[in-house]
Protein backbone atom coordinates (compact mmCIF):
# COMPACT_ATOMS: atom_id res chain seq x y z
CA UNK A 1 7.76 10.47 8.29
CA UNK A 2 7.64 7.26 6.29
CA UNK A 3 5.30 8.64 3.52
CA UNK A 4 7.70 11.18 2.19
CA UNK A 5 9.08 7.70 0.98
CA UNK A 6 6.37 7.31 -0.76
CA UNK A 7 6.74 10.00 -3.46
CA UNK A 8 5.06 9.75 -6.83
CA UNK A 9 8.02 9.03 -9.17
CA UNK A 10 6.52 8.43 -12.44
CA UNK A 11 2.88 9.96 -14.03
CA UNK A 12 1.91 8.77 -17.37
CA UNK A 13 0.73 11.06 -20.04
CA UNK A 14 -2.08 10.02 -20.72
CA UNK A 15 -5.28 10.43 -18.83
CA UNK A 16 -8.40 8.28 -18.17
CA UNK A 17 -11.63 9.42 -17.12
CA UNK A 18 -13.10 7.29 -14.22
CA UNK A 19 -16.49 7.69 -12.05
CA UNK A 20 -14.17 9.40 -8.75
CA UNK A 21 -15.51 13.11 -9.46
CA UNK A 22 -15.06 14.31 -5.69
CA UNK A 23 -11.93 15.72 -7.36
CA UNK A 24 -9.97 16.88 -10.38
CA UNK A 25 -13.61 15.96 -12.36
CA UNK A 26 -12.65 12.54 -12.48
CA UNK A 27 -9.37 12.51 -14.34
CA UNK A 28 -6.57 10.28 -13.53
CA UNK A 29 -3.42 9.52 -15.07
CA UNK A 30 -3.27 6.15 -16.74
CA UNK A 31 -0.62 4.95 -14.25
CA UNK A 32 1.62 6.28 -11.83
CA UNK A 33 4.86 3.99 -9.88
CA UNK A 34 6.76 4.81 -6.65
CA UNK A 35 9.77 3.43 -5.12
CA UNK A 36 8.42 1.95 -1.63
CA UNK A 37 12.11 1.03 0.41
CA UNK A 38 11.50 -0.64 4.32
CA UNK A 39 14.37 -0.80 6.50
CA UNK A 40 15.25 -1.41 9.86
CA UNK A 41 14.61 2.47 10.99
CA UNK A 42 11.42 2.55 9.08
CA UNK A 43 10.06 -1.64 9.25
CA UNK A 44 6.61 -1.09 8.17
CA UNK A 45 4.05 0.79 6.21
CA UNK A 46 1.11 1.75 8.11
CA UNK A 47 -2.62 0.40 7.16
CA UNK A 48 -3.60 2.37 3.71
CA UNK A 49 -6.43 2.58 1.00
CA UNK A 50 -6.32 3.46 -1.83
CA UNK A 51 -9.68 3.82 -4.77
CA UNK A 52 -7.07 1.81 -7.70
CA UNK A 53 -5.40 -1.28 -7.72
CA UNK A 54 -1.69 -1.12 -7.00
CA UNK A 55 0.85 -3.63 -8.46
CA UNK A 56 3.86 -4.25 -6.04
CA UNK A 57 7.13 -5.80 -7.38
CA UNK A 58 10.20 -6.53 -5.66
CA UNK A 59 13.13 -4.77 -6.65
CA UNK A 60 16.02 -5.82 -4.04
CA UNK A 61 16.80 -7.05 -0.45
CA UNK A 62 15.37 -9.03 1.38
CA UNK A 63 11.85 -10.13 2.08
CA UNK A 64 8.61 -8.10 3.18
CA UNK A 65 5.17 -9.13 4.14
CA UNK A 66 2.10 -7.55 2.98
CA UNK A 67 -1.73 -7.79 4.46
CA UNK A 68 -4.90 -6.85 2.37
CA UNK A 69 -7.95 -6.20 4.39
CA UNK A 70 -11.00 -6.21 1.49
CA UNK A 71 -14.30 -4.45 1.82
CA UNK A 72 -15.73 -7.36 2.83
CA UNK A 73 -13.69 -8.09 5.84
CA UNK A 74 -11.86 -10.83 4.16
CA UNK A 75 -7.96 -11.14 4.70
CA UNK A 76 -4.99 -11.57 2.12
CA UNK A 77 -1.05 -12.16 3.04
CA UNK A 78 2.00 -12.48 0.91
CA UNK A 79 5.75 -12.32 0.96
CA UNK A 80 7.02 -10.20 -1.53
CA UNK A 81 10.53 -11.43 -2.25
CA UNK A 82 13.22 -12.93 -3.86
CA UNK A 83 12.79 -16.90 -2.96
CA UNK A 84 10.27 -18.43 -5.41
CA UNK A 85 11.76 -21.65 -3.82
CA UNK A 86 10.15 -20.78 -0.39
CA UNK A 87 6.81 -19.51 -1.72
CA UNK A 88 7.75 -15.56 -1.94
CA UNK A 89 6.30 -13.88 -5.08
CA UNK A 90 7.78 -10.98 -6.73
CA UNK A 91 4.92 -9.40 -7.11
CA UNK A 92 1.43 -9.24 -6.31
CA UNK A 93 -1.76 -7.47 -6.83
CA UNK A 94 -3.57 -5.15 -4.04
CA UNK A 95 -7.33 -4.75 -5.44
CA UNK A 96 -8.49 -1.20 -5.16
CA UNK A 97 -10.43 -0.69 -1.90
CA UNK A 98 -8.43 -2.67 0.65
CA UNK A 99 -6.41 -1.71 2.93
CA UNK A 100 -3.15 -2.34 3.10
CA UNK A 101 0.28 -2.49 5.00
CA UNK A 102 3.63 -4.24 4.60
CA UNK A 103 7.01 -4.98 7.30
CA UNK A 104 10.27 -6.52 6.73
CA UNK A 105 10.52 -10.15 7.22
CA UNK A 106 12.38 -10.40 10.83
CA UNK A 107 15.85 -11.49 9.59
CA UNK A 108 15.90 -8.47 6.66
CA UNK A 109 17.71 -5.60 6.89
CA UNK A 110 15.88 -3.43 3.89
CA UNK A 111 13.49 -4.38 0.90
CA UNK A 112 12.41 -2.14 -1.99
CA UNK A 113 9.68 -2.65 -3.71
CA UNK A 114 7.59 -0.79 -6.63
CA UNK A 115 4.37 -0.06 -6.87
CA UNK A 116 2.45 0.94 -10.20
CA UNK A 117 -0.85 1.98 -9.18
CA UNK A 118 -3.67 2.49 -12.12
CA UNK A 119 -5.50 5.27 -12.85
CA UNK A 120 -2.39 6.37 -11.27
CA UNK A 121 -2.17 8.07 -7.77
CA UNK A 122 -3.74 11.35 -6.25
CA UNK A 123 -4.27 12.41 -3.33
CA UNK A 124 -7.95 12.41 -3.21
CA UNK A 125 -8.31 8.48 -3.94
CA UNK A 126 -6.17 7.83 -0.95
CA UNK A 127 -6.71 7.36 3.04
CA UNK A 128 -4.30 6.57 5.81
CA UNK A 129 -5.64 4.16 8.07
CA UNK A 130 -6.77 5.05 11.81
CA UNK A 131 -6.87 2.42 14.83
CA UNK A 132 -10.41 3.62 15.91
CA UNK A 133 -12.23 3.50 12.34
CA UNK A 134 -10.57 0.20 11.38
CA UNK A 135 -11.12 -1.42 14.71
CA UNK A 136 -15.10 -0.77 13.95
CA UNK A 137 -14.89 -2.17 10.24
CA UNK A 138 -12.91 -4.97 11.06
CA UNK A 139 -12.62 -6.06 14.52
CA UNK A 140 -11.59 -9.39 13.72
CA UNK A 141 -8.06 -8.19 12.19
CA UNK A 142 -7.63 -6.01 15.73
CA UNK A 143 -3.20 -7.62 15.43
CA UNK A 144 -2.70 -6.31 12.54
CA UNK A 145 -5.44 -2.86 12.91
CA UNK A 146 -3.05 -2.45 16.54
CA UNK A 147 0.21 -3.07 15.06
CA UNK A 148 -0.16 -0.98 11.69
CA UNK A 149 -2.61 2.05 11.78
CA UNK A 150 -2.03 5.42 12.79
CA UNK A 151 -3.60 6.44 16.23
CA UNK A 152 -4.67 9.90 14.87
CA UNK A 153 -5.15 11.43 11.63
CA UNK A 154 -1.79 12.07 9.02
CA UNK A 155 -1.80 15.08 7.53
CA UNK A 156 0.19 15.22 4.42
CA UNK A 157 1.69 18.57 4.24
């Protein structure tokens, strides 16, 4: 499963108390950063949300797109990548509460990117995206909801 690529690499420290007390009484690590790689076996990363922003910055490879859905139905796309001459950034801010996904660009072979989220990761502030609840939220963004959500529930075991 693609997630497993998604491993916490790096916790801070230090800790910051924020207003999430459904768990861990609202403690969060100042920051925590993954290693996200996309290939050709595993293109995309399905529709996600997260409660903190996330930073992504390319690392290496080639290009990869990214779409932000916000709260408010609104939608964002970039290009994470290496050409600055062609309008590709390397890297770009995901506000907390939208959901997100990414896919190679069609001519790329693999693409790593990091991602610092802050407070940093847990499990608790985080929700895979499925087709059915999306589709209600936003059925204006139905491509990308079809293409990028999970048809069931992910269980992270």
């Amino acid at each position: 499963k693609q997630w497993y690529q998604r491993r916490v690499r790096g916790r801070s420290p230090e800790k910051v108390r924020t207003e999430r007390h459904h768990a861990l009484e609202g403690v969060r690590s100042a920051g925590t950063t993954i290693y996200y790689l996309l290939t050709r076996a595993s293109p995309k990363g399905h529709l996600c949300h997260n409660m903190s922003e996330c930073m992504h910055i390319w690392c290496g490879g080639g290009a990869q797109k990214h779409h932000f859905i916000h709260e408010d139905g609104s939608l964002e796309e970039h290009v994470l990548g290496p050409r600055l001459d062609l309008g590709q950034k390397l890297q770009v801010l995901c506000p907390s509460n939208a959901w997100k996904c990414s896919s190679l660009l069609d001519d790329t072979e693999w693409s790593l990117i990091t991602e610092v989220v802050y407070p940093g990761w847990e499990l608790a502030d985080f929700e895979m995206g499925r087709e059915d609840k999306l589709l209600e939220m936003f059925p204006q963004h139905r491509n990308i909801i079809e293409k990028y959500a999970h048809k069931e529930d992910v269980g992270f075991d």
